[in-house]
C-alpha atoms as a PDB file:
ATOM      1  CA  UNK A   1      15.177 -21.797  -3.326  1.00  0.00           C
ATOM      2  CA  UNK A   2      15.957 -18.556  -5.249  1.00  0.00           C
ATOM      3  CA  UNK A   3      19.385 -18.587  -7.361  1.00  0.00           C
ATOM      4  CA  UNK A   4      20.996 -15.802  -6.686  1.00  0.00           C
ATOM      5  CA  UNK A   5      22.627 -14.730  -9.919  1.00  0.00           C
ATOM      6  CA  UNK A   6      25.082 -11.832  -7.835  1.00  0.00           C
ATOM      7  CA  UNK A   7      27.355 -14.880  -6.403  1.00  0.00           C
ATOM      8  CA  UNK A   8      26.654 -17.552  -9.063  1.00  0.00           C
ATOM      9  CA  UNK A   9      29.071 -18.145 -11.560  1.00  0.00           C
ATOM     10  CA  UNK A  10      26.887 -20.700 -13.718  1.00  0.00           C
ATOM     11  CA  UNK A  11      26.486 -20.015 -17.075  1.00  0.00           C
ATOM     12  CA  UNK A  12      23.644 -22.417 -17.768  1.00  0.00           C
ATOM     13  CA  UNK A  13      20.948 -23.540 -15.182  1.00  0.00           C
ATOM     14  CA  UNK A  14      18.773 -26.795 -15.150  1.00  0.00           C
ATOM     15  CA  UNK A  15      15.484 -27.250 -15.392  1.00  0.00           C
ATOM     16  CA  UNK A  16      15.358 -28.193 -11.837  1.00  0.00           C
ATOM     17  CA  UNK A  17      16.756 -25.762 -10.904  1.00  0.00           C
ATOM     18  CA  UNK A  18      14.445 -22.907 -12.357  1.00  0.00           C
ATOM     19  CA  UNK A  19      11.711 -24.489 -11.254  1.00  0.00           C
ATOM     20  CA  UNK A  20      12.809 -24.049  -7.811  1.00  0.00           C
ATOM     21  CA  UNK A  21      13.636 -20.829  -8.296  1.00  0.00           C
ATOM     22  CA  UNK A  22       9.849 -19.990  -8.933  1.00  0.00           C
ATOM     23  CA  UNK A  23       8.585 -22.823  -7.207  1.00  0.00           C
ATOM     24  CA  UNK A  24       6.763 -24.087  -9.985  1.00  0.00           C
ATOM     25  CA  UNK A  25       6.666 -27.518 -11.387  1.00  0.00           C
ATOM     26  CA  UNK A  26       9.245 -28.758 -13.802  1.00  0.00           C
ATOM     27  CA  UNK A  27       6.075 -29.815 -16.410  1.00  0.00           C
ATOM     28  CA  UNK A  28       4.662 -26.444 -15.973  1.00  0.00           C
ATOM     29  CA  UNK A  29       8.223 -24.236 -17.205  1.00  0.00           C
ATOM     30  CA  UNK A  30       7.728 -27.056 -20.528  1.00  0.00           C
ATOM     31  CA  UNK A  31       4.334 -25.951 -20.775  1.00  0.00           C
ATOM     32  CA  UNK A  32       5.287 -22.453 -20.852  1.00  0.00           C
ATOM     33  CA  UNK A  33       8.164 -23.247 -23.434  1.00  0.00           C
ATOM     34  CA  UNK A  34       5.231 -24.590 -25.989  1.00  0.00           C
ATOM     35  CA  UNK A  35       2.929 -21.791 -24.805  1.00  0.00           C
ATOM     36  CA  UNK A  36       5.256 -18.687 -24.742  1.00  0.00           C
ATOM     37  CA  UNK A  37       7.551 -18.219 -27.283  1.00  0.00           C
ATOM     38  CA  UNK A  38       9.713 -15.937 -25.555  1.00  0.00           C
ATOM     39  CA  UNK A  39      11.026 -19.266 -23.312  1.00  0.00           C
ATOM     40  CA  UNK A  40      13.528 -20.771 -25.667  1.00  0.00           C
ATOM     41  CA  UNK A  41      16.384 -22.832 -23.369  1.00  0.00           C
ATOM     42  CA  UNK A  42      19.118 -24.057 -25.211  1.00  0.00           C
ATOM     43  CA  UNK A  43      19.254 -28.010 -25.267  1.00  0.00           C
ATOM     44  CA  UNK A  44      22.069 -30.264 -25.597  1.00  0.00           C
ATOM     45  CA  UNK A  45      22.184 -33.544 -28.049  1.00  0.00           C
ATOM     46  CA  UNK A  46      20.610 -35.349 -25.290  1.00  0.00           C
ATOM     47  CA  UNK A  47      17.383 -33.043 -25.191  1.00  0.00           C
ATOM     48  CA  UNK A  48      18.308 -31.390 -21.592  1.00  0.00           C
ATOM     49  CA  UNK A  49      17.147 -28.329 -21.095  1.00  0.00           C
ATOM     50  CA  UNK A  50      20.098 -25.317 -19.964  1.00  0.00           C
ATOM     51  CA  UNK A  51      18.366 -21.942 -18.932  1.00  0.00           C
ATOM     52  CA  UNK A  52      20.413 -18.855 -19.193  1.00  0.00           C
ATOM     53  CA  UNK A  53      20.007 -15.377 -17.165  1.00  0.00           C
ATOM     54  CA  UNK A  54      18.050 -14.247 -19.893  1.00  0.00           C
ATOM     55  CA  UNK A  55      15.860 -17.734 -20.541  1.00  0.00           C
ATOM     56  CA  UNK A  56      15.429 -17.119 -16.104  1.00  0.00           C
ATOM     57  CA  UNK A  57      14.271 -13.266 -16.868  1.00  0.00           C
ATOM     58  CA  UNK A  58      11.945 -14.605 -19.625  1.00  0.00           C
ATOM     59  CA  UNK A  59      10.410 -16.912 -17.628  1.00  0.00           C
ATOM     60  CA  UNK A  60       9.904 -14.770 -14.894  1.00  0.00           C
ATOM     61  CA  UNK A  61       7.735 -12.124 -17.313  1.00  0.00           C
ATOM     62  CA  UNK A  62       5.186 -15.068 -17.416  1.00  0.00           C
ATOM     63  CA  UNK A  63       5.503 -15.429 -13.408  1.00  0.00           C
ATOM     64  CA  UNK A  64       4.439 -12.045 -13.037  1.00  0.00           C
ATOM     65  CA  UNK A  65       1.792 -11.904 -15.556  1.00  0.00           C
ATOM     66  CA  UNK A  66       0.174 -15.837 -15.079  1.00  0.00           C
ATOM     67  CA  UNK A  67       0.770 -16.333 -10.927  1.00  0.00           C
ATOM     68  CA  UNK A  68       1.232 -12.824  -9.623  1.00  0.00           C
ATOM     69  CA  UNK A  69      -1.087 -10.820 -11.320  1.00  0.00           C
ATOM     70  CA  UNK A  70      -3.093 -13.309 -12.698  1.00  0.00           C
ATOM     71  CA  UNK A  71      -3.390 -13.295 -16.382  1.00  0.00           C
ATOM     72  CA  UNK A  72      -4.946 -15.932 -18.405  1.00  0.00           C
ATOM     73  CA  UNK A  73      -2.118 -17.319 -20.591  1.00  0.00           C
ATOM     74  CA  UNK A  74      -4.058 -15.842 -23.587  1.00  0.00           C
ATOM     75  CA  UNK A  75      -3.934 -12.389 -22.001  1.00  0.00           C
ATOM     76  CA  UNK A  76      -0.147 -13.031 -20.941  1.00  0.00           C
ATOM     77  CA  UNK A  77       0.388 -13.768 -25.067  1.00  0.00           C
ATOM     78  CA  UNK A  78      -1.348 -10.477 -25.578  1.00  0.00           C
ATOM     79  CA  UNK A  79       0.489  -8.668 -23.114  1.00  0.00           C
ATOM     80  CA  UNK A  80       3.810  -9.786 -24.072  1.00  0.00           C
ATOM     81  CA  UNK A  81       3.138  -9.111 -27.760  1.00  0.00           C
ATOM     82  CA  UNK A  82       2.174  -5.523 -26.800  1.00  0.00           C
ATOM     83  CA  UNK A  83       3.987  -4.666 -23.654  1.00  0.00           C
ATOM     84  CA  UNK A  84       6.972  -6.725 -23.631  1.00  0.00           C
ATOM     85  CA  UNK A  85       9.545  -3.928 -22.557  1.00  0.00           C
ATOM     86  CA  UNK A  86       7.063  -2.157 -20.131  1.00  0.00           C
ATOM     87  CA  UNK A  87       6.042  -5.552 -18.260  1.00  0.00           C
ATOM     88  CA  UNK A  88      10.148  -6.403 -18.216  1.00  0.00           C
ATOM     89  CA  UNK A  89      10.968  -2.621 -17.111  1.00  0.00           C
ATOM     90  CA  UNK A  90       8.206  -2.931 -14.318  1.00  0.00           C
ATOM     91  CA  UNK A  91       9.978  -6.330 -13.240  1.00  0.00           C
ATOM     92  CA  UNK A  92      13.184  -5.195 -13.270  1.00  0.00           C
ATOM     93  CA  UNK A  93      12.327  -2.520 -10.659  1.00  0.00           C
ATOM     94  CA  UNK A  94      10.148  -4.847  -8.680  1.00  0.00           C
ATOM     95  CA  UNK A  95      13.215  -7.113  -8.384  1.00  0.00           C
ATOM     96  CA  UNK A  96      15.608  -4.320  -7.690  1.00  0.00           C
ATOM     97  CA  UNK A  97      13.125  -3.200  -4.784  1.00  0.00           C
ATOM     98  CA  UNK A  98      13.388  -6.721  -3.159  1.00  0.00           C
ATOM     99  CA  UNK A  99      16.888  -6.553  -3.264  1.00  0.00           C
ATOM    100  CA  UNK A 100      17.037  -2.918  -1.715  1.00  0.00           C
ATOM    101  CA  UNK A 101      14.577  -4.658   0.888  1.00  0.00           C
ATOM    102  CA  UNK A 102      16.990  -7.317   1.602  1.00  0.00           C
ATOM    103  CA  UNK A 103      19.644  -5.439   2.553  1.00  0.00           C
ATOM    104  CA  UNK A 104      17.767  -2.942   4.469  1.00  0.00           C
ATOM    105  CA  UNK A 105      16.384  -6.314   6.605  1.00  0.00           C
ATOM    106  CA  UNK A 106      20.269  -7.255   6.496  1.00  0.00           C
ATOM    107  CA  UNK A 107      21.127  -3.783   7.973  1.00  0.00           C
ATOM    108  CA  UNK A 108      18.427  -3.709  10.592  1.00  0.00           C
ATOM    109  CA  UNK A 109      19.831  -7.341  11.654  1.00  0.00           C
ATOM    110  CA  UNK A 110      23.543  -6.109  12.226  1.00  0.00           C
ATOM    111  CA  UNK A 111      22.247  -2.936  13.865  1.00  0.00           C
ATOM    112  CA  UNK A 112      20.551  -4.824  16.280  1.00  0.00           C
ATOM    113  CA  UNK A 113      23.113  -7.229  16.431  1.00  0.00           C
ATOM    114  CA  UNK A 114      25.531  -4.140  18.030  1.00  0.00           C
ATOM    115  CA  UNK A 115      23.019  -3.242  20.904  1.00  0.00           C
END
């Protein structure tokens, strides 16, 4: 289940949570952390994990890179140390077109809704 960071009022995020959000595996976001050194979630005295907006739009640079377009997490490392703000500009647009999707879906539903 997506978080959807317009109507949330969380500053912090679990663990749990994230990996919902990308429908990963909770080991697999604390693989990433040791792999990718862009993924650094604050964590309380107790060692839990609390993912910010910005830990959330780290992580999903690696998404894109290891399960969308299918980098080796050596060539993700590369890409991120050479192409950081192109791969997070390109993101940033991808996500902005899904949300420009969603409410064009959302539209088309109340339109039809009035016939």
């Amino acid at each position: 289940m997506k978080i959807d960071f317009e109507k949330s009022k969380k500053l912090y995020y679990s663990i749990k949570e994230v990996a919902r959000h990308f429908n990963v595996n909770v080991s697999l976001l604390r693989y990433w952390e040791d792999e990718f050194d862009i993924i650094r979630p604050r964590k309380t005295e107790g060692g839990t994990r609390q993912y910010t907006k910005e830990d959330i739009d780290s992580i999903a640079i690696v998404y894109h890179l290891v399960k969308e377009k299918g980098m080796t997490l050596d060539g993700a490392r590369q890409t991120l140390s050479r192409k950081k703000d192109e791969t997070s500009r390109k993101l940033e647009v991808i996500e902005r077109l899904e949300r420009i999707r969603k409410e064009l879906k959302d539209i088309e539903t109340e339109f039809e809704g009035l016939q």
